[in-house]
C-alpha atoms as a PDB file:
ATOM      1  CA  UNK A   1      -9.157 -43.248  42.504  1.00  0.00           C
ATOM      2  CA  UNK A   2      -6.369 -44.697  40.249  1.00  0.00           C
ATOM      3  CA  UNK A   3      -4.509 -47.545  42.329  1.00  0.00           C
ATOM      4  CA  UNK A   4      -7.613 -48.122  44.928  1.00  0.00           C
ATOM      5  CA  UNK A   5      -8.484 -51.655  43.990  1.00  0.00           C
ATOM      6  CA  UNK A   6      -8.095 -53.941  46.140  1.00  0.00           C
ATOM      7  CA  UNK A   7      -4.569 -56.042  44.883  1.00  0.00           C
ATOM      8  CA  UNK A   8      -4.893 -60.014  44.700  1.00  0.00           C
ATOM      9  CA  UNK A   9      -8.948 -59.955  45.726  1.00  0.00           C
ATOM     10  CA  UNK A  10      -8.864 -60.296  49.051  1.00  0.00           C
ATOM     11  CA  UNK A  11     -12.434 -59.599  48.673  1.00  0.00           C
ATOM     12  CA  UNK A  12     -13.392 -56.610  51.763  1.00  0.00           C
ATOM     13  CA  UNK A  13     -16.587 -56.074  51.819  1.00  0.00           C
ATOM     14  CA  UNK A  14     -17.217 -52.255  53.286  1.00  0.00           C
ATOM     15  CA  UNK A  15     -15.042 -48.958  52.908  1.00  0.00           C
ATOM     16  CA  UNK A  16     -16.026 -46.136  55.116  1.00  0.00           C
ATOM     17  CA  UNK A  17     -15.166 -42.701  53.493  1.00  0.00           C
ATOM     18  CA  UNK A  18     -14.229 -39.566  55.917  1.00  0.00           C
ATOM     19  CA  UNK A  19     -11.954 -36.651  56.264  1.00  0.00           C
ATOM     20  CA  UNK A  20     -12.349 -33.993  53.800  1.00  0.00           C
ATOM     21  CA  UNK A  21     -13.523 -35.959  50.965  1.00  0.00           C
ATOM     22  CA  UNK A  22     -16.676 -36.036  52.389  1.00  0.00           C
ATOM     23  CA  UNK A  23     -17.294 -32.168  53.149  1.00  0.00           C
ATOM     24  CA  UNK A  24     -18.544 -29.444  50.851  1.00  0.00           C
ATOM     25  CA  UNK A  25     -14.842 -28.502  49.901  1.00  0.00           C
ATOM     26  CA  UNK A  26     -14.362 -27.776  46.332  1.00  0.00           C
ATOM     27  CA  UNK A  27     -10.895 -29.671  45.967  1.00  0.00           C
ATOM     28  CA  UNK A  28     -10.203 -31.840  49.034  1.00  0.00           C
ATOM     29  CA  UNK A  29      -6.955 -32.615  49.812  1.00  0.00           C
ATOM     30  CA  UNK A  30      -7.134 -35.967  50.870  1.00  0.00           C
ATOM     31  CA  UNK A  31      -9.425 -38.571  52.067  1.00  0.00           C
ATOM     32  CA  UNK A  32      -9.463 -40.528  55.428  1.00  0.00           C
ATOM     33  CA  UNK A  33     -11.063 -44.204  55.512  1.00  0.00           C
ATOM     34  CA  UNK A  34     -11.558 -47.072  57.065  1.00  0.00           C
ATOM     35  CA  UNK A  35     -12.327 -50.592  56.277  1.00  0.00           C
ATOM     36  CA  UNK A  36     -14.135 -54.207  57.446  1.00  0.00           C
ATOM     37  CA  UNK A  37     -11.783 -56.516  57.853  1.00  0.00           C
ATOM     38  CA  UNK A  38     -14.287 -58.777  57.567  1.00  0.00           C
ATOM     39  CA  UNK A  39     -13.540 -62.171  55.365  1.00  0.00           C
ATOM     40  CA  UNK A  40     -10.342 -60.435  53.872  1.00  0.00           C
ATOM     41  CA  UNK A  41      -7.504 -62.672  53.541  1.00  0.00           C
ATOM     42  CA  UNK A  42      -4.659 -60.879  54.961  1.00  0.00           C
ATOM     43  CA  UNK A  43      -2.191 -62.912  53.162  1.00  0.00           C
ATOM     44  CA  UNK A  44      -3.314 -61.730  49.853  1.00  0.00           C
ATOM     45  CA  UNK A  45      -3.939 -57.933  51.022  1.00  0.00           C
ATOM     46  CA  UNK A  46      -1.123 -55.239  49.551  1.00  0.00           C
ATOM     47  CA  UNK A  47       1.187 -54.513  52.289  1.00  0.00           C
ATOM     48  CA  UNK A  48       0.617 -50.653  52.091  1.00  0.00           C
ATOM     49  CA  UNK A  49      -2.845 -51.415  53.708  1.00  0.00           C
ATOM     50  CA  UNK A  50      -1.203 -52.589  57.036  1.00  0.00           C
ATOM     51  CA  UNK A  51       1.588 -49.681  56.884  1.00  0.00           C
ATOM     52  CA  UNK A  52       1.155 -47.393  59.653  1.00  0.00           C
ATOM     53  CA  UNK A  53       4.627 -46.147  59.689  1.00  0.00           C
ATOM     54  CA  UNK A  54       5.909 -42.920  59.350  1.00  0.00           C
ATOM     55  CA  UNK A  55       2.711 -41.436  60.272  1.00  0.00           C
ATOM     56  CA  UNK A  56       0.981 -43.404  57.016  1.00  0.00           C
ATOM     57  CA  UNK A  57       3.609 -41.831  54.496  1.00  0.00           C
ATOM     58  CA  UNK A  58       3.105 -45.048  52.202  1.00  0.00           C
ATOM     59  CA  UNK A  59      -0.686 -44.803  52.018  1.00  0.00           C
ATOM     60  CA  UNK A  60      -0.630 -40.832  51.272  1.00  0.00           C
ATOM     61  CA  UNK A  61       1.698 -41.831  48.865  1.00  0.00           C
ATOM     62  CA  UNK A  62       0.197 -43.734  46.971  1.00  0.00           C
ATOM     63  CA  UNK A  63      -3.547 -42.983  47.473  1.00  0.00           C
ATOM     64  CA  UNK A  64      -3.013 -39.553  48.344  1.00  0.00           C
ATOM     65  CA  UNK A  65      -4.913 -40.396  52.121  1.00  0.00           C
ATOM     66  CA  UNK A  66      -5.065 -42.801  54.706  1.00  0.00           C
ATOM     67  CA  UNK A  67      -6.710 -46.218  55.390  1.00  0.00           C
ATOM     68  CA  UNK A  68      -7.605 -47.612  58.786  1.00  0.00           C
ATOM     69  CA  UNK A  69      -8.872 -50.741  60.026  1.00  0.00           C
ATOM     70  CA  UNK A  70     -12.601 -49.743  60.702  1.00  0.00           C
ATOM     71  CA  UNK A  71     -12.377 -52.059  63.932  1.00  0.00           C
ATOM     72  CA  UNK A  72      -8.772 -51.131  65.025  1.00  0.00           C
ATOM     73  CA  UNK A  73      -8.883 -48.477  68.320  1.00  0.00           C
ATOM     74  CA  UNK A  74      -8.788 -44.906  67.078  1.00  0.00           C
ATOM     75  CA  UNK A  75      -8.329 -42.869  70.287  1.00  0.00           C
ATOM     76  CA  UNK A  76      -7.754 -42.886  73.868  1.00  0.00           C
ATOM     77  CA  UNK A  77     -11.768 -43.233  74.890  1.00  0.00           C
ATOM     78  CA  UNK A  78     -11.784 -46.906  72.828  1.00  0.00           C
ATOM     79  CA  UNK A  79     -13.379 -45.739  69.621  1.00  0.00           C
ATOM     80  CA  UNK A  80     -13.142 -47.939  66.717  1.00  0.00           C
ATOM     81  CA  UNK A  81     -12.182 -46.250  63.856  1.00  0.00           C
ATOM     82  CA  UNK A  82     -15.893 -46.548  62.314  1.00  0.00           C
ATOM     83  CA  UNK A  83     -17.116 -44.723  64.774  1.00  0.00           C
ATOM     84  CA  UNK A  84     -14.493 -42.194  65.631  1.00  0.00           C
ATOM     85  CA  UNK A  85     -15.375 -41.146  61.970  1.00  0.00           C
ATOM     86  CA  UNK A  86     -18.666 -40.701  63.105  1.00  0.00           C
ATOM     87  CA  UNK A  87     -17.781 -37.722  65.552  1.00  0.00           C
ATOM     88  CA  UNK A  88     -17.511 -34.159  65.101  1.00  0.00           C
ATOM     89  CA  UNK A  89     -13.866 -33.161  65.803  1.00  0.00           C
ATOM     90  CA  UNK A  90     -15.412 -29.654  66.586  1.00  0.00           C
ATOM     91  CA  UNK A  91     -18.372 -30.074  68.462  1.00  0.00           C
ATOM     92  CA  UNK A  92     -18.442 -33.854  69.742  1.00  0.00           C
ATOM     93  CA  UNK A  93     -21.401 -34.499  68.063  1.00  0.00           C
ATOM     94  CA  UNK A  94     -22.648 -37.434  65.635  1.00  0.00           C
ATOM     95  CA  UNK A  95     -21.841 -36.936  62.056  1.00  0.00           C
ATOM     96  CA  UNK A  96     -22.280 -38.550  58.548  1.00  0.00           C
ATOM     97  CA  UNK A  97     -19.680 -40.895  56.515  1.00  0.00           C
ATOM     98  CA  UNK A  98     -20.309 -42.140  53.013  1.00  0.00           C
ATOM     99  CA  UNK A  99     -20.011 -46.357  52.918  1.00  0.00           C
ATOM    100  CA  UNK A 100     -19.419 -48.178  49.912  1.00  0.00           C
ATOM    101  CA  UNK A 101     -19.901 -51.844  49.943  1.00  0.00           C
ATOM    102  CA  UNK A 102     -17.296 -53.465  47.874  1.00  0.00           C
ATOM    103  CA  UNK A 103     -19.087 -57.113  47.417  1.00  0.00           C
ATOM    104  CA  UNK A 104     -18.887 -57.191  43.934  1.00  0.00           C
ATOM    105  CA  UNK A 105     -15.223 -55.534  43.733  1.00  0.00           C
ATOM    106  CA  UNK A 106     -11.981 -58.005  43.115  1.00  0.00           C
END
């Protein structure tokens, strides 16, 4: 995705893909993700990454989803966001996400 590296390496290590990106859709709309926060150096992340305003509006617009903090609180039972990607919306149940480890990226 054009736009996706990570400005000024501030070096995170994971990205946790979910949302329909990850489904058997043939032209997802948009992608939900979250990421380890994990040795980045906040200073030097793009402020877009930390925008939660507006319900996101700066990260959809210029990645076309949303980005999380994979250990921020999700919902009102104290899921982290890794692992609220982890649940079925539908049934409850556990579910797959794709991770991509970043080490190499800057």
């Amino acid at each position: 995705m054009p736009g996706m590296l990570w400005p000024k390496s501030p070096h995170c290590p994971m990205l946790y893909l979910d949302g329909s990106f990850v489904t058997d859709k043939a032209y997802p709309g948009d992608f939900d993700a979250c990421w380890d926060p994990t040795g980045v150096d906040v200073q030097r992340l793009d402020p877009v990454f930390l925008d939660f305003s507006n319900r996101r509006a700066a990260q959809k617009a210029r990645f076309r989803g949303e980005l999380f903090l994979a250990n921020a609180k999700a919902d009102i039972a104290g899921n982290t966001f890794l692992r609220f990607f982890q649940i079925d919306k539908n049934t409850g149940k556990a579910k797959g996400i794709v991770a991509l480890g970043l080490g190499g990226l800057s």
